[in-house]
Protein backbone atom coordinates (compact mmCIF):
# COMPACT_ATOMS: atom_id res chain seq x y z
CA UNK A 1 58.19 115.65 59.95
CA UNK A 2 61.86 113.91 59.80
CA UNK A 3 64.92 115.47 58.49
CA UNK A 4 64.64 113.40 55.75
CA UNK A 5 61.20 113.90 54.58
CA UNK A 6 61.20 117.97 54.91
CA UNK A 7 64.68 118.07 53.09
CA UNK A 8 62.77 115.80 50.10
CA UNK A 9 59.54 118.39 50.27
CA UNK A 10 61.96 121.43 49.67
CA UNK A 11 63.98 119.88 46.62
CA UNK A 12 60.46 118.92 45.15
CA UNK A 13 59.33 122.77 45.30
CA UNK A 14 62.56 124.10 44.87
CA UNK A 15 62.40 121.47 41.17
CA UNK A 16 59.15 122.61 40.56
CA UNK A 17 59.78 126.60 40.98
CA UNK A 18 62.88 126.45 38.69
CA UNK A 19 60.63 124.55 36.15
CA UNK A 20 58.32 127.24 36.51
CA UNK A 21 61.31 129.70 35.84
CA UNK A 22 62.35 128.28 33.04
CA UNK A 23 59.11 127.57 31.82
CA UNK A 24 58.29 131.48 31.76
CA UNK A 25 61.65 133.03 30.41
CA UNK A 26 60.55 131.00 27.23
CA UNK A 27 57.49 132.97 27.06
CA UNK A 28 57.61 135.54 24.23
CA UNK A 29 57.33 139.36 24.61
CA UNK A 30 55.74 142.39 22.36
CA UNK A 31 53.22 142.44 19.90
CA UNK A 32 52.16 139.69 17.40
CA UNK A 33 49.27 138.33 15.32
CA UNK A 34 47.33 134.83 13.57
CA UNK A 35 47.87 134.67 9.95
CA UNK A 36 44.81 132.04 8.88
CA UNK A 37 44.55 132.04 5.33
CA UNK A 38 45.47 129.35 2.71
CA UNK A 39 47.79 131.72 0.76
CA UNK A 40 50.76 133.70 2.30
CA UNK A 41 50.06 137.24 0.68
CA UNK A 42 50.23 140.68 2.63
CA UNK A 43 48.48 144.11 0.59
CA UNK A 44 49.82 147.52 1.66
CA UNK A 45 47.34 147.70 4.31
CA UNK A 46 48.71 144.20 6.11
CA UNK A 47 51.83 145.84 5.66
CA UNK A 48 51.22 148.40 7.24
CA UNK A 49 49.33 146.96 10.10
CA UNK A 50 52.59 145.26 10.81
CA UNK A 51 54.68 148.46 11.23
CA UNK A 52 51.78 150.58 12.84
CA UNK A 53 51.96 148.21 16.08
CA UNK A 54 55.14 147.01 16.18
CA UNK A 55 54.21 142.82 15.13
CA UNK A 56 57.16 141.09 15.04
CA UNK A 57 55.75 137.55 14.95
CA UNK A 58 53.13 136.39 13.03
CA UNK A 59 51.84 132.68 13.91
CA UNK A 60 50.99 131.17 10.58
CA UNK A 61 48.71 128.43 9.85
CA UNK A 62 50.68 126.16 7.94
CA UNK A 63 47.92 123.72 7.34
CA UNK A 64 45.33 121.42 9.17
CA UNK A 65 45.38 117.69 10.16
CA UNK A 66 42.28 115.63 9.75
CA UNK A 67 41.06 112.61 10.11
CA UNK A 68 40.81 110.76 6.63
CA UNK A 69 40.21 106.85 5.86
CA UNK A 70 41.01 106.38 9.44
CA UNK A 71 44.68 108.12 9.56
CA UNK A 72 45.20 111.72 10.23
CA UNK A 73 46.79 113.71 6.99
CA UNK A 74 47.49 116.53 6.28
CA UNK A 75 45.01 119.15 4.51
CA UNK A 76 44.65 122.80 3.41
CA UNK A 77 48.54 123.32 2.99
CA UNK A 78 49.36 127.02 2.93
CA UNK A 79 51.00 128.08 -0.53
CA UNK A 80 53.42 130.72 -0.49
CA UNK A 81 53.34 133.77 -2.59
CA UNK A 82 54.86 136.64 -0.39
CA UNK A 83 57.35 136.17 2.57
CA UNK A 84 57.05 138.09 5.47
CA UNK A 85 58.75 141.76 6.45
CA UNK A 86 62.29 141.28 7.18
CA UNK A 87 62.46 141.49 11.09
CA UNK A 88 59.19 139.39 11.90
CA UNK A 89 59.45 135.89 13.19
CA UNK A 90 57.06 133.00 11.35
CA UNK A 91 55.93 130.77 13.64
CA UNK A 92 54.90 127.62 11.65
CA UNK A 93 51.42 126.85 12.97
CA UNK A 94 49.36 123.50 12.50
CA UNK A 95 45.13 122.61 13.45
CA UNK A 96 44.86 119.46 14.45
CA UNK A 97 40.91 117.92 14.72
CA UNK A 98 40.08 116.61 18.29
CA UNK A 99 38.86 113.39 16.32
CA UNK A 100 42.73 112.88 15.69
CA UNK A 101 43.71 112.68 19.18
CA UNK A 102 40.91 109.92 20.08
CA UNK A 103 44.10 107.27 19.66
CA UNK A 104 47.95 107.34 19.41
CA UNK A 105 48.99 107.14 15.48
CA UNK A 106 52.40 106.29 15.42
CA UNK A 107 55.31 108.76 14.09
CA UNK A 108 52.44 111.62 13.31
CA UNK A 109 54.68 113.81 15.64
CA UNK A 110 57.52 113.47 13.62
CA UNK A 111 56.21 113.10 10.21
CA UNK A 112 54.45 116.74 11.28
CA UNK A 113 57.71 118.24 12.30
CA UNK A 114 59.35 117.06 8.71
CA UNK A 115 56.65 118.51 6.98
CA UNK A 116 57.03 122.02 8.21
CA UNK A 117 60.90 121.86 8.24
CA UNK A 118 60.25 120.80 4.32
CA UNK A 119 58.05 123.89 3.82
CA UNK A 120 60.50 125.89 5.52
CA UNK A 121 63.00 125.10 3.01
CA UNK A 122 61.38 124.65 -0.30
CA UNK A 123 59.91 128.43 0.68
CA UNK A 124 63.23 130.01 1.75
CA UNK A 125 61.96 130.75 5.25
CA UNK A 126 64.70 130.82 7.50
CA UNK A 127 65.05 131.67 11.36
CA UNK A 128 62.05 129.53 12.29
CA UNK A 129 62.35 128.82 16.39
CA UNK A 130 59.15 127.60 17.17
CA UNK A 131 56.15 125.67 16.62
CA UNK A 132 52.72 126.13 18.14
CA UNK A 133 49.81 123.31 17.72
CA UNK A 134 46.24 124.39 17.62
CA UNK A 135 43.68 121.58 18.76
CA UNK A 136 40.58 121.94 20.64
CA UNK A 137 41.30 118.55 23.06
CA UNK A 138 38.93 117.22 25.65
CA UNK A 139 39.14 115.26 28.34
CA UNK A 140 38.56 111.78 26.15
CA UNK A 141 42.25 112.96 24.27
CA UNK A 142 43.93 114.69 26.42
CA UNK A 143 46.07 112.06 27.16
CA UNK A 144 46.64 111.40 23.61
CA UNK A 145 47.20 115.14 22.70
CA UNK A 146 49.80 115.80 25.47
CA UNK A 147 51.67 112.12 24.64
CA UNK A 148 51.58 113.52 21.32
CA UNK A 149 53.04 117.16 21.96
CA UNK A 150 55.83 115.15 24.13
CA UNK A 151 56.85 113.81 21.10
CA UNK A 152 56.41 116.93 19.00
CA UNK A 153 59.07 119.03 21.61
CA UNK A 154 61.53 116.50 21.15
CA UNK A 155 61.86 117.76 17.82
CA UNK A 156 61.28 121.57 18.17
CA UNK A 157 63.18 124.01 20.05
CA UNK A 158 60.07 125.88 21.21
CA UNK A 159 56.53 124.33 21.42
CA UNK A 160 53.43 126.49 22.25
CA UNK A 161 49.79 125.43 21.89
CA UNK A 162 46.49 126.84 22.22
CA UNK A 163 44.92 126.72 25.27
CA UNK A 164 40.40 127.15 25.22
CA UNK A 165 39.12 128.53 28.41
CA UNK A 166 37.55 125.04 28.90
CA UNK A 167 40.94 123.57 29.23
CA UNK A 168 42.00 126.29 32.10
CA UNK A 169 40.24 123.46 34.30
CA UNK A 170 42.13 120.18 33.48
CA UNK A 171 46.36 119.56 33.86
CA UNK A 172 48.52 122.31 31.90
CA UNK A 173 49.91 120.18 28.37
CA UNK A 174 54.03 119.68 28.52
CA UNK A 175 54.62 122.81 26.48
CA UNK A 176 57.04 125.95 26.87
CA UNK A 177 54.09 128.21 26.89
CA UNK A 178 50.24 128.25 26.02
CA UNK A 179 47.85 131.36 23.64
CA UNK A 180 44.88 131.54 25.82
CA UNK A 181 41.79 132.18 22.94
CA UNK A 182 40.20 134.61 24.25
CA UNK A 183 37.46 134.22 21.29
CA UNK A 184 35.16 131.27 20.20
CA UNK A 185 33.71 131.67 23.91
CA UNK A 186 30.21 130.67 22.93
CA UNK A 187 27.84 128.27 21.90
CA UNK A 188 26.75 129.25 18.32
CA UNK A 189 23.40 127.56 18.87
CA UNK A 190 22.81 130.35 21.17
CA UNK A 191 23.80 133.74 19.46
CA UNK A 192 20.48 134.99 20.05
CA UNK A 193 21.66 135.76 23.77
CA UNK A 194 25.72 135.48 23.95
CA UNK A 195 27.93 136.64 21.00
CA UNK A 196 29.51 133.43 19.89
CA UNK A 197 32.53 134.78 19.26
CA UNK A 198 33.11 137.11 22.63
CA UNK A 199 30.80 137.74 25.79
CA UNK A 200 32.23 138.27 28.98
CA UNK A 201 29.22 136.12 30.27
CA UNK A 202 30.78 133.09 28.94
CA UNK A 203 34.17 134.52 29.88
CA UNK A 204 33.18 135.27 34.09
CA UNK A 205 33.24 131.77 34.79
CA UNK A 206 36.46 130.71 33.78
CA UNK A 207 38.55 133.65 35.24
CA UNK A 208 38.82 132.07 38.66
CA UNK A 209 41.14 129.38 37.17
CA UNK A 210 43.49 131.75 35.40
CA UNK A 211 45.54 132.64 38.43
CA UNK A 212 46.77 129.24 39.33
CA UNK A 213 47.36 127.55 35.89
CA UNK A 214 50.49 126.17 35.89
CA UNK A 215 51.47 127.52 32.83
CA UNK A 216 53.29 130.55 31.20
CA UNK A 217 50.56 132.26 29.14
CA UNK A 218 49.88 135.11 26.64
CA UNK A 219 46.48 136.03 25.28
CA UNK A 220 44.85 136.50 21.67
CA UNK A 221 42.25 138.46 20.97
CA UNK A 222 39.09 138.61 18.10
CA UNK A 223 38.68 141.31 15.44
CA UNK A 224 36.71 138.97 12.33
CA UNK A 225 33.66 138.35 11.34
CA UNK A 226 31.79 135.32 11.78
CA UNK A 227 28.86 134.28 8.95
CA UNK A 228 26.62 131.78 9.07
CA UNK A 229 23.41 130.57 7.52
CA UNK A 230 20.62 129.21 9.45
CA UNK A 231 17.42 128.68 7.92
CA UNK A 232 18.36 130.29 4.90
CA UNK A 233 18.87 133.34 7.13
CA UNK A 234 22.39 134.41 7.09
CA UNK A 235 24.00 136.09 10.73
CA UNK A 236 26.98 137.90 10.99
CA UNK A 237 28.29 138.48 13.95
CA UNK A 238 31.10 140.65 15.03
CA UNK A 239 32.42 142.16 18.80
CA UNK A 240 31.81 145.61 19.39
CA UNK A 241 35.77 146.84 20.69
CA UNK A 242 34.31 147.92 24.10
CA UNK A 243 33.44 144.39 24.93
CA UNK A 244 37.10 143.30 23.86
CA UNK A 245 38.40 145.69 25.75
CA UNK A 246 36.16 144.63 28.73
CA UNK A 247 37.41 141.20 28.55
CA UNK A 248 41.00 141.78 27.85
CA UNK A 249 41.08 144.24 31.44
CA UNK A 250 39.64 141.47 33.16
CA UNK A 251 41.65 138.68 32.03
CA UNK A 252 45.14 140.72 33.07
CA UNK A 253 43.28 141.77 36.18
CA UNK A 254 43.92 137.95 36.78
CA UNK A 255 46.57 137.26 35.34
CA UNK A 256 48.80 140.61 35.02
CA UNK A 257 51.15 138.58 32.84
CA UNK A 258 48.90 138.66 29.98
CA UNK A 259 50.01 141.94 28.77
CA UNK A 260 53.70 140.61 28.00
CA UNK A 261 52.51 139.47 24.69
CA UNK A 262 49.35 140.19 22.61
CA UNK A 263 48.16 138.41 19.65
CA UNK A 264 44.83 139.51 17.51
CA UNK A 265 43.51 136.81 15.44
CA UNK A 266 43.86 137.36 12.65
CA UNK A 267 45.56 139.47 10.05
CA UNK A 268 43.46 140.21 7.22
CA UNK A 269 42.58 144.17 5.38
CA UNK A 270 38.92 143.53 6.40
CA UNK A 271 39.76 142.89 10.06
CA UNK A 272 41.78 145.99 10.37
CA UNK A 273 39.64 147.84 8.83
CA UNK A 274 37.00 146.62 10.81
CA UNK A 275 38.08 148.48 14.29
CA UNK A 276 39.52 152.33 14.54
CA UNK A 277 43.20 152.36 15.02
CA UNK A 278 42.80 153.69 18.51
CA UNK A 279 41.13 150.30 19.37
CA UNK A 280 44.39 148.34 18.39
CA UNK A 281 46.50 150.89 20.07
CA UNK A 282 44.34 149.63 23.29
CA UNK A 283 44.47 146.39 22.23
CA UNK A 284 48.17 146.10 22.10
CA UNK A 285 48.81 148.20 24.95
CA UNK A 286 50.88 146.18 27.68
């Protein structure tokens, strides 16, 4: 190898380890939770919840983005009622549909960003840093998706999205950090042997490609319900904690830095009452 050549190698590794560096000092810390409901309200209990473990950000679906007369608009727009604990960070959070992502549509990055900064202030929230995008991309709009974040960071100081176990196996999307789901891990057409929502049978395969994905991650966890009618037979499902807890020790096994920050999805009275308090304790333990 020349002079030349090795002295071009190390300034590309050197680049991409201080990328990497960066990358991960943007990656939260602590304790935080999904908010998923169409109406910003919090009971005593929510409350609560909040001090018990120590939540001080709450990502908060601000609405979804669907596909509508061929143009994607916006849909479900979260009203505000209550405002959040003083001390705990909203993190203005949007759904996009895959179907959305099957083709560029110009300015939708920006006319997203205005949106939310327009919620922001007609609602008095203040001290927003961050926005995280929630789509379920595949490899027909990736491309699209990731062309699309590009466009979304140059308007936000902080950009996070949600990364599917699927995804662990394609190229990490140009964010500052990615929410692994660690739920939704099944097929539902086959709940009569995996638990749609968690089974570390679905997990197993993906774990191998945790290690090496080139992107600062944290992890989010399941405590709802799931209902559904087939047949005219409803099915509920729901994860026994043991198997959460299964899941979430093998998931830091591979990737220790999992346990820097731990989101549940998502905060609702039924879903804490659902699980003992010594399950979130071990939940949220880092």
């Amino acid at each position: 190898m020349t002079h030349w050549m090795a002295a071009l190698l190390l300034a590309v590794v050197t680049g991409l380890a201080g990328c990497r560096e960066r990358q991960t000092e943007s990656l939260p810390t602590g304790n935080a939770v999904y908010y998923w409901r169409t109406d910003l309200r919090l009971d005593s209990t929510e409350r609560a919840f909040l001090r018990t473990y120590d939540i001080k950000k709450v990502y908060c679906r601000y609405f979804d983005v669907v596909m509508r007369d061929g143009e994607p608009m916006p849909n479900a727009t979260l009203t505000f009622s209550d405002t959040l604990p003083a001390g705990v960070e909203m993190v203005p959070t949007v759904y996009i549909t895959e179907d959305c992502m099957h083709e560029p549509h110009n300015g939708l990055a920006e006319k997203l960003v205005e949106r939310i900064r327009q919620m922001n202030e007609t609602n008095d929230i203040s001290g927003v840093r961050e926005i995280q995008i929630d789509c379920d991309y595949t490899a027909r709009s990736r491309r699209v998706y990731y062309d699309f974040l590009t466009a979304v960071a140059n308007s936000s100081t902080l950009l996070s999205t949600t990364i599917r176990l699927h995804q662990l196996q394609m190229a990490a999307p140009p964010v500052d950090y990615g929410v692994l789901m660690v739920y939704n891990t099944g097929d539902p057409r086959r709940f009569m042997e995996h638990n749609p929502i968690l089974d570390m049978r679905d997990v197993k395969p993906y774990l191998r490609h945790l290690s090496g994905y080139p992107l600062p991650l944290c992890a989010a966890y399941p405590v709802y319900r799931w209902q559904r009618n087939i047949h005219g037979v409803r099915v509920e499902h729901t994860v026994e904690a043991g198997e959460i807890l299964r899941v979430k020790e093998a998931v830091e096994r591979e990737r220790p830095e999992l346990r820097q920050t731990i989101l549940t999805y998502h905060l609702d009275k039924e879903n804490i009452n659902r699980y003992n308090p010594e399950t979130y304790e071990k939940i949220y333990s880092h």
